[in-house]
Protein backbone atom coordinates (compact mmCIF):
# COMPACT_ATOMS: atom_id res chain seq x y z
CA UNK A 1 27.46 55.97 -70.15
CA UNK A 2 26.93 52.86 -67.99
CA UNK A 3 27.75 52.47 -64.27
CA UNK A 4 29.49 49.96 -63.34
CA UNK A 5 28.46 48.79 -59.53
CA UNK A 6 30.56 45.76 -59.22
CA UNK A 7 33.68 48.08 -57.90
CA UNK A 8 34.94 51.21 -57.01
CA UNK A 9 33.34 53.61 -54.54
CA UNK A 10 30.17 52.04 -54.98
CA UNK A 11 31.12 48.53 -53.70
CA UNK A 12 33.63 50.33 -51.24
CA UNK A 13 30.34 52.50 -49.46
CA UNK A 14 28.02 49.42 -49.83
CA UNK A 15 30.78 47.24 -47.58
CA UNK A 16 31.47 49.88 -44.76
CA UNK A 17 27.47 50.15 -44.44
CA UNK A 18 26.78 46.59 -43.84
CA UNK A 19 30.09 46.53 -41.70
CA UNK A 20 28.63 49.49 -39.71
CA UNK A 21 25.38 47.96 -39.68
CA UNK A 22 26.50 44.59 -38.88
CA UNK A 23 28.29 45.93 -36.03
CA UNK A 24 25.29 48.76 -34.34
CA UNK A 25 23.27 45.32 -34.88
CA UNK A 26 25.48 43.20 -33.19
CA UNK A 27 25.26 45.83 -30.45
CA UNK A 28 22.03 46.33 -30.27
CA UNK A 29 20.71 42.16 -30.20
CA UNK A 30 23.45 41.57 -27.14
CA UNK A 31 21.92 44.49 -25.02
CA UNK A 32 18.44 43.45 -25.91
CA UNK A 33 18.97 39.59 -25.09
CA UNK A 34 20.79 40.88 -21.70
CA UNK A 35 17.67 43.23 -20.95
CA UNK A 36 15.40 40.44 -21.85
CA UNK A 37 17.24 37.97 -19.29
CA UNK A 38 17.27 40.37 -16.73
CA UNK A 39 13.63 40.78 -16.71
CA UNK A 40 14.01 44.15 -17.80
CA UNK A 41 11.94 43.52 -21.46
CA UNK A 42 9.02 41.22 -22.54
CA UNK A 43 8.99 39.51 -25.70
CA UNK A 44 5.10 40.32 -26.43
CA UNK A 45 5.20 38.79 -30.19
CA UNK A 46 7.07 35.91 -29.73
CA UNK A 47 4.39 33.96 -31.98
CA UNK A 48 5.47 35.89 -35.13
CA UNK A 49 9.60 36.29 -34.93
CA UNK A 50 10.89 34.20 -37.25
CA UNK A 51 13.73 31.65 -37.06
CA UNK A 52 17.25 32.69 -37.99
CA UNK A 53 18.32 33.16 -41.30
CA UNK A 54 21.35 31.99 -42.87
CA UNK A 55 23.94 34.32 -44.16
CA UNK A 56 26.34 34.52 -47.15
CA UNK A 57 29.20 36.70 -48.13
CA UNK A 58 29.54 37.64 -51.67
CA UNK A 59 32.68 39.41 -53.13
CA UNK A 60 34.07 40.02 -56.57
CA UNK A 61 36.62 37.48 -56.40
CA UNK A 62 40.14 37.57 -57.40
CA UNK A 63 43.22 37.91 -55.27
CA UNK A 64 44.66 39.96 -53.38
CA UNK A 65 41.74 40.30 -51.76
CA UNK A 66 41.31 43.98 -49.72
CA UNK A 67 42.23 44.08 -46.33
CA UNK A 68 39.72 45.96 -44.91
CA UNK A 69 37.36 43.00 -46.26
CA UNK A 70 39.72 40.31 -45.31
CA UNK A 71 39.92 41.92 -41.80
CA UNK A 72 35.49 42.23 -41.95
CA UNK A 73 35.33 38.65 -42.84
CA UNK A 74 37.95 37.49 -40.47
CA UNK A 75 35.61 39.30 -37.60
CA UNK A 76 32.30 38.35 -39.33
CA UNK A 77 32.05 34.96 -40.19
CA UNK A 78 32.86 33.52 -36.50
CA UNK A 79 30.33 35.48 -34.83
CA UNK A 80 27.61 34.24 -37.64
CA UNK A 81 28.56 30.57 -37.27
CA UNK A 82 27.77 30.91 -33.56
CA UNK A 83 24.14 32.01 -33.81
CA UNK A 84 22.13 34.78 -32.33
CA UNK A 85 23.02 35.63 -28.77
CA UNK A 86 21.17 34.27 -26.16
């Protein structure tokens, strides 16, 4: 018996973790950047962070498409097309 992972409540855990961890993230690099502006942090390794990656999503297509994911894209994508906080 094969599993298949490209639906059902695999894909439907996998998308609420990287939309919980997208969002804790999110959280986290906008507190961090403030601290860091208020003198609060201190880069130490600023030598070895590396430049910002680019991001895709990937979905099994066809229509309709969920509206939980429709909604986490609609949120998502914006943000990412902005760049990292500053």
């Amino acid at each position: 018996m094969s599993s298949d992972l490209s639906s059902g409540p695999s894909v439907h855990l996998a998308s609420r973790i990287g939309a919980i961890f997208y969002l804790i993230w999110g959280a986290f690099h906008v507190k961090v950047a403030r601290a860091v502006a208020a003198g609060e942090l201190t880069i130490i390794l600023k030598a070895l962070e590396s430049a910002p990656q680019p991001v895709s999503f990937v979905h099994q297509g066809g229509p309709p498409i969920p509206l939980k994911l429709r909604a986490f894209l609609d949120y998502a994508t914006p943000r990412l097309r902005e760049g990292p906080a500053q």
